[in-house]
C-alpha atoms as a PDB file:
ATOM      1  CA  UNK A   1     -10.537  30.056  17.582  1.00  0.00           C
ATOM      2  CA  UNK A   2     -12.096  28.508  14.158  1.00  0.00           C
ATOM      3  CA  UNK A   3     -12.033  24.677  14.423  1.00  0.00           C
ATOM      4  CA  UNK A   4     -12.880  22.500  11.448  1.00  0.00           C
ATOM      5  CA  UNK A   5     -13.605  18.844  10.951  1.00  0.00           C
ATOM      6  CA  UNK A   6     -13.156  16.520   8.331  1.00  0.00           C
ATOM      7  CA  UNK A   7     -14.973  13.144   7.445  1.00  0.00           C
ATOM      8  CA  UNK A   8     -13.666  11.415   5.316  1.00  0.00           C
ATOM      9  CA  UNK A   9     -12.816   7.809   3.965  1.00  0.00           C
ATOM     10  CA  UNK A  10      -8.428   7.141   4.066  1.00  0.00           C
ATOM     11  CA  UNK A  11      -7.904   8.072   0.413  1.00  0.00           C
ATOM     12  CA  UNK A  12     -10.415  10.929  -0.447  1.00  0.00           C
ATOM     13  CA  UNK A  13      -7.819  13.682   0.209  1.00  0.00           C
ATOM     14  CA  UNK A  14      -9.296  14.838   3.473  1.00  0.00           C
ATOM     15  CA  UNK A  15      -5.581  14.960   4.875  1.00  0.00           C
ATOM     16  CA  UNK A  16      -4.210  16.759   2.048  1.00  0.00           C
ATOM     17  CA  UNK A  17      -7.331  19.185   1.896  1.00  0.00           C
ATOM     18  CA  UNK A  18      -6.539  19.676   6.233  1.00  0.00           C
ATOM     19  CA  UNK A  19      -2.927  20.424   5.208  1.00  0.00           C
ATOM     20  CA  UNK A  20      -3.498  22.766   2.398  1.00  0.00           C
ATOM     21  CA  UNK A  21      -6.006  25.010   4.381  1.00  0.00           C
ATOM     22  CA  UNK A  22      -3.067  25.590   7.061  1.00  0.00           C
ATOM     23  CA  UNK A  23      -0.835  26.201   4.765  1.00  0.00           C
ATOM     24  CA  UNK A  24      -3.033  28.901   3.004  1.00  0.00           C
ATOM     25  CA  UNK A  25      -4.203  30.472   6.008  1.00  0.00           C
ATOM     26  CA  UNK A  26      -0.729  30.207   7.395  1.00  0.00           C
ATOM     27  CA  UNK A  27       0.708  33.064   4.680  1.00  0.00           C
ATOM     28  CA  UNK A  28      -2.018  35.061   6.536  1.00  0.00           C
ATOM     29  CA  UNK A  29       0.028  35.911   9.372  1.00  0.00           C
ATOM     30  CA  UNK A  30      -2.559  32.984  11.823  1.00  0.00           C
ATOM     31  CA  UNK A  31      -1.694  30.381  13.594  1.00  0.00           C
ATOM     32  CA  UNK A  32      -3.140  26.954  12.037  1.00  0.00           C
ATOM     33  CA  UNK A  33      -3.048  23.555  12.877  1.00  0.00           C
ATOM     34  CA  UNK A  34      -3.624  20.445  10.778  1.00  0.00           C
ATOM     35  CA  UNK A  35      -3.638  16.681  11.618  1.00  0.00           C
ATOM     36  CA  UNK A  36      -5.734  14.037  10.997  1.00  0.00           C
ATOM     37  CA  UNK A  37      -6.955  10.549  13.358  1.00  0.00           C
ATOM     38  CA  UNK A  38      -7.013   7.834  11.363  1.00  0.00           C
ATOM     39  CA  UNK A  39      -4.820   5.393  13.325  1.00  0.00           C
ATOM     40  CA  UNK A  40      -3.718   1.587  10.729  1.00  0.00           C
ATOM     41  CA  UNK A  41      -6.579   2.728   8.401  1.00  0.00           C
ATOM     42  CA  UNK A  42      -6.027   1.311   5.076  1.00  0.00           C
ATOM     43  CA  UNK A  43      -7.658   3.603   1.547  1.00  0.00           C
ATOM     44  CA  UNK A  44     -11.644   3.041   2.342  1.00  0.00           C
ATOM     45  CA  UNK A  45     -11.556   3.375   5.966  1.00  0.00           C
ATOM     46  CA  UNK A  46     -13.700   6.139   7.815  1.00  0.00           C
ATOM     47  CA  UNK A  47     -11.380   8.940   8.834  1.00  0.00           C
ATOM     48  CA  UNK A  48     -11.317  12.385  10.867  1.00  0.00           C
ATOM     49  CA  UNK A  49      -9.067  15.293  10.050  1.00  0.00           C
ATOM     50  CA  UNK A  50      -9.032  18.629  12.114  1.00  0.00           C
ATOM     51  CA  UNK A  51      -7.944  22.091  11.395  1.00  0.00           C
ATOM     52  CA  UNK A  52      -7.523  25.004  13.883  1.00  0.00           C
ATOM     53  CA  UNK A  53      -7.009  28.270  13.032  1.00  0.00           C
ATOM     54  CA  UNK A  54      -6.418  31.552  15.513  1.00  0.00           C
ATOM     55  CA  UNK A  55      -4.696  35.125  15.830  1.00  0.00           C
ATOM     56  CA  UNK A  56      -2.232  33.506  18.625  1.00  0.00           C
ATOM     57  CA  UNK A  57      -0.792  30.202  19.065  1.00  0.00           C
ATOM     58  CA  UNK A  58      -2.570  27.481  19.305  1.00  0.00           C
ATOM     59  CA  UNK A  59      -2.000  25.963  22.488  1.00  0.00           C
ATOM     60  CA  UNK A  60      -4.730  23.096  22.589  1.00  0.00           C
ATOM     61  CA  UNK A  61      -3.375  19.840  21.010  1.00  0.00           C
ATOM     62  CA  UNK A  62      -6.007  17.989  21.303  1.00  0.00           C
ATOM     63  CA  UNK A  63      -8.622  16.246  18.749  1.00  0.00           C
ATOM     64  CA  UNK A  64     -11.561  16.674  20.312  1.00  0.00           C
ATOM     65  CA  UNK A  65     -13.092  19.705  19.320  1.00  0.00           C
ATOM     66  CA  UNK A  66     -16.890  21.460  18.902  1.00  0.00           C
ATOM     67  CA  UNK A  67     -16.210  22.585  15.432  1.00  0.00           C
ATOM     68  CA  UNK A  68     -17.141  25.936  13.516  1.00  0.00           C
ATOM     69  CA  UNK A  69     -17.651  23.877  10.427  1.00  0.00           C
ATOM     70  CA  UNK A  70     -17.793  20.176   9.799  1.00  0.00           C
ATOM     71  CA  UNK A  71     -16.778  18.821   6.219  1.00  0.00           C
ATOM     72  CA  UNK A  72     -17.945  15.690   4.941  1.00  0.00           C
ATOM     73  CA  UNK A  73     -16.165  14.283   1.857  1.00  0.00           C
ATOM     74  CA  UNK A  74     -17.790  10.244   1.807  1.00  0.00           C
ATOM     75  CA  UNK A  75     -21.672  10.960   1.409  1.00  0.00           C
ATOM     76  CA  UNK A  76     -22.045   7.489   2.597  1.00  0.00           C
ATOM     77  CA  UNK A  77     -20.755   9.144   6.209  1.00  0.00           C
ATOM     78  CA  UNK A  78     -23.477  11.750   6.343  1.00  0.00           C
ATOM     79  CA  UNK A  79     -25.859   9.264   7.104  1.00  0.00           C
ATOM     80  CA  UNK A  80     -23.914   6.489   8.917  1.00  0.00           C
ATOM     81  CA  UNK A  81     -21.677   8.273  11.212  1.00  0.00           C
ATOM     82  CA  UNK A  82     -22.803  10.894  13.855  1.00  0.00           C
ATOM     83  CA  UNK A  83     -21.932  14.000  12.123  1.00  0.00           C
ATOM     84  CA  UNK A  84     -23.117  16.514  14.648  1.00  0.00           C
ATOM     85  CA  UNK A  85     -21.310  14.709  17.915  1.00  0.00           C
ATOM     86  CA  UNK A  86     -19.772  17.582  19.729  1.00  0.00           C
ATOM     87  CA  UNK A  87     -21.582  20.836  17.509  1.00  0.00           C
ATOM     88  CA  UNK A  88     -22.218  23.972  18.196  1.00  0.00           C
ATOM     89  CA  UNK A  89     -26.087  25.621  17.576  1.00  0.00           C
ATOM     90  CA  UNK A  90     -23.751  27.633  14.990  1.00  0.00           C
ATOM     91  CA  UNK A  91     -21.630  24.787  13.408  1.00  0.00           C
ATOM     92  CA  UNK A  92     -22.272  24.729   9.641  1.00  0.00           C
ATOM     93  CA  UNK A  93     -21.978  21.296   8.018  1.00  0.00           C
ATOM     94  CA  UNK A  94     -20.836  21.383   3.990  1.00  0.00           C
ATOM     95  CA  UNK A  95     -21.353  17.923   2.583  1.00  0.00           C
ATOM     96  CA  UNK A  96     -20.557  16.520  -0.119  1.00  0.00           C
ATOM     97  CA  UNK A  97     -23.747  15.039  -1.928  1.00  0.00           C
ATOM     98  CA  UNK A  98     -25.557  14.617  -4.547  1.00  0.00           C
ATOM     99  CA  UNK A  99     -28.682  14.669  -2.694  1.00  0.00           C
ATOM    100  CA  UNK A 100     -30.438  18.717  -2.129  1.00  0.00           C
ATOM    101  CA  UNK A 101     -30.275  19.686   1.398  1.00  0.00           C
ATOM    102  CA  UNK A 102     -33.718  18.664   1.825  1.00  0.00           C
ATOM    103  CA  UNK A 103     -33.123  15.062   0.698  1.00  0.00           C
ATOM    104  CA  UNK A 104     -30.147  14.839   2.704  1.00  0.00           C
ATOM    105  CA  UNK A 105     -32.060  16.338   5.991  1.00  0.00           C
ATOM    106  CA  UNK A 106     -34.601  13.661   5.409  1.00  0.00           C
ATOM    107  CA  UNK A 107     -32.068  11.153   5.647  1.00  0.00           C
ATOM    108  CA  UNK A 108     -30.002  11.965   8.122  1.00  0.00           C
ATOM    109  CA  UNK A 109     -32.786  14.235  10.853  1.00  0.00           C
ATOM    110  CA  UNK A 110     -30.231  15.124  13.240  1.00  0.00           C
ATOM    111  CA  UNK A 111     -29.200  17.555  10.279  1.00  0.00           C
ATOM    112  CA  UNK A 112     -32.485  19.606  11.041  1.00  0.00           C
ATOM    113  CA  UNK A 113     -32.366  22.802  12.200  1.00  0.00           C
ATOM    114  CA  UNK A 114     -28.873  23.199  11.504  1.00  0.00           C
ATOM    115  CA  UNK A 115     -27.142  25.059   9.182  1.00  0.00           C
ATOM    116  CA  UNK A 116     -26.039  22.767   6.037  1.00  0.00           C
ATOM    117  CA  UNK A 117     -24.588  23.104   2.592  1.00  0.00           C
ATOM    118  CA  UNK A 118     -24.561  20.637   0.074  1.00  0.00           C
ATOM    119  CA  UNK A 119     -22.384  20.519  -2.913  1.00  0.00           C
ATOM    120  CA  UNK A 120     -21.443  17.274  -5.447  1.00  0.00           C
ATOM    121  CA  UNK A 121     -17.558  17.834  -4.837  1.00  0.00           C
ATOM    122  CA  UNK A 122     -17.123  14.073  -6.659  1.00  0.00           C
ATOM    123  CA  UNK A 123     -18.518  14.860  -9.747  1.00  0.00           C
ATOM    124  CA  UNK A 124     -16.513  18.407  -9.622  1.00  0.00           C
ATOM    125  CA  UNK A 125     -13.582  16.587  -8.935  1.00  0.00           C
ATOM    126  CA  UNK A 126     -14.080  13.331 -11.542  1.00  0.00           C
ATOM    127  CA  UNK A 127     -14.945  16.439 -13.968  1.00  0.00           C
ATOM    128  CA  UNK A 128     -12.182  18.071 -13.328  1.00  0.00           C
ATOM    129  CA  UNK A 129      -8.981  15.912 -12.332  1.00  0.00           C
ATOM    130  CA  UNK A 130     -11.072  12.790 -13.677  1.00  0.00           C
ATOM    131  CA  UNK A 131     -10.486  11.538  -9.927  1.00  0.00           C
ATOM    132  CA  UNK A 132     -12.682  11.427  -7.308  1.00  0.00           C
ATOM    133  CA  UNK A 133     -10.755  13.445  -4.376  1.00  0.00           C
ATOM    134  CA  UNK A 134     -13.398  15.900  -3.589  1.00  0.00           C
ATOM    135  CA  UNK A 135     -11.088  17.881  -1.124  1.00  0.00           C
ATOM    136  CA  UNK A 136     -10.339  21.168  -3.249  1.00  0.00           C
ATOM    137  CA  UNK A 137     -14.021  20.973  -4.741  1.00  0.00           C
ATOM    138  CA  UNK A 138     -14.776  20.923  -0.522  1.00  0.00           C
ATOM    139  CA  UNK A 139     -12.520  24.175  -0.099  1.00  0.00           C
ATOM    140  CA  UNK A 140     -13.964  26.069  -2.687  1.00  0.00           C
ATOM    141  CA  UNK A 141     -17.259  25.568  -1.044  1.00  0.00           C
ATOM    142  CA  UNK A 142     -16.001  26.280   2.268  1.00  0.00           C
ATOM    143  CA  UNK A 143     -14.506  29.699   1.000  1.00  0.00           C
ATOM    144  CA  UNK A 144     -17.508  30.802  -0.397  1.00  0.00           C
ATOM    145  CA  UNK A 145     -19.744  29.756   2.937  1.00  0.00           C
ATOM    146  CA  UNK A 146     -17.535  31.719   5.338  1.00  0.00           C
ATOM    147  CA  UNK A 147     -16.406  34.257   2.972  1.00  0.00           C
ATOM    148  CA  UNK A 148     -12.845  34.033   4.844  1.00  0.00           C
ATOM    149  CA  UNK A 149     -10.801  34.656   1.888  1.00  0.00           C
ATOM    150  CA  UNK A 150     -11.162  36.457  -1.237  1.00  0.00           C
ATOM    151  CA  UNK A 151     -11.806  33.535  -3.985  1.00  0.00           C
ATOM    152  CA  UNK A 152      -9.225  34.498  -6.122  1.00  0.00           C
ATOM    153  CA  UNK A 153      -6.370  35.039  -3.416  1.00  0.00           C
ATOM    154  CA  UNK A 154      -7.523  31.252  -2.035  1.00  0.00           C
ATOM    155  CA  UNK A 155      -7.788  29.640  -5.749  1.00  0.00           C
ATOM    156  CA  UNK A 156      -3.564  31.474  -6.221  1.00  0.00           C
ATOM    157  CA  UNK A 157      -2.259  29.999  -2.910  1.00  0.00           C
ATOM    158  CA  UNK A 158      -4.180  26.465  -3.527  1.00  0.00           C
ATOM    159  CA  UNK A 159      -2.276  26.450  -7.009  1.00  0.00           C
ATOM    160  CA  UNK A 160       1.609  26.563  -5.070  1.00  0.00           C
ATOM    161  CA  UNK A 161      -0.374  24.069  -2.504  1.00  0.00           C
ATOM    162  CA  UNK A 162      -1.151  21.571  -5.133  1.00  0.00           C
ATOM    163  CA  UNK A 163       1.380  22.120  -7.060  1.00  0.00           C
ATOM    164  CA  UNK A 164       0.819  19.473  -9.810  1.00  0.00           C
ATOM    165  CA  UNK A 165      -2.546  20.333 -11.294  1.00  0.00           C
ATOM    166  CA  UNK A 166      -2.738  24.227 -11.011  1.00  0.00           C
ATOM    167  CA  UNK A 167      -4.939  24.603 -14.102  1.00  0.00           C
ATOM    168  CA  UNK A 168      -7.352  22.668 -12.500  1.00  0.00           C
ATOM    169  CA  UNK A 169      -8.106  24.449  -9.830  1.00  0.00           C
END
């Protein structure tokens, strides 16, 4: 089973992002889940959101996890929340930054040794919506780490996803 999570702050699209990878993956003929733990949060407030994806249904329902990849949408959280609670040795961590992964290792050392990507998904997304929800920006990267999906078959569905924008994407 591939388990992913999100950190994010309530408003960043972290939810949204969750949903739209299960409903992607689920025109693949897998089983996905998608929910997020965020409890009264208001916009600005640190959030989690999960994904699970597998060949047969997913009984586990629960949000603790030790995740294939962790995403992290706020930079801020990188540093200031425990990122790597619950990781594998193989977990890959994509994070959204506009530090290099050396910079951001330096801040945050429980990031060494592990596999991390960085990518500036706010400036992609302020560049390209001229809003910063960094959660498609976040996908993109993630499809080109894991190489799950063809780009261009990913980039399609995530047009019907998000509907409203589709020449952005």
């Amino acid at each position: 089973m591939l388990e992913i999570r999100w950190h994010s702050r309530a408003g960043q699209g972290a939810v949204t992002g969750a949903k739209g990878l299960a409903d992607v993956i689920s025109t693949t003929g897998k089983h996905v889940q998608a929910f997020a733990f965020y409890g009264s949060a208001k916009r600005g407030a640190a959030m989690t959101a999960y994904n699970r994806v597998d060949d047969k249904v997913i009984m586990n329902h629960e949000k603790y996890m030790k995740p294939d990849y962790v995403f992290v949408i706020d930079p801020a959280l990188a540093i200031t929340t425990d990122i790597t609670i619950n990781h594998k040795d193989s977990t890959k961590y994509i994070i959204t930054t506009h530090m290099s992964t050396e910079e951001l290792i330096k801040a945050q050392p429980k990031l060494e040794g592990k596999d991390v990507y960085t990518v500036d998904c706010i400036t992609i997304a302020n560049e390209t919506i001229g809003r910063a929800i960094p959660n498609t920006p976040m996908l993109g990267a993630f499809m080109k780490v894991s190489q799950m999906y063809d780009i261009e078959f990913f980039k399609e569905s995530m047009k019907r996803v998000l509907g409203k924008l589709p020449q952005k994407i």
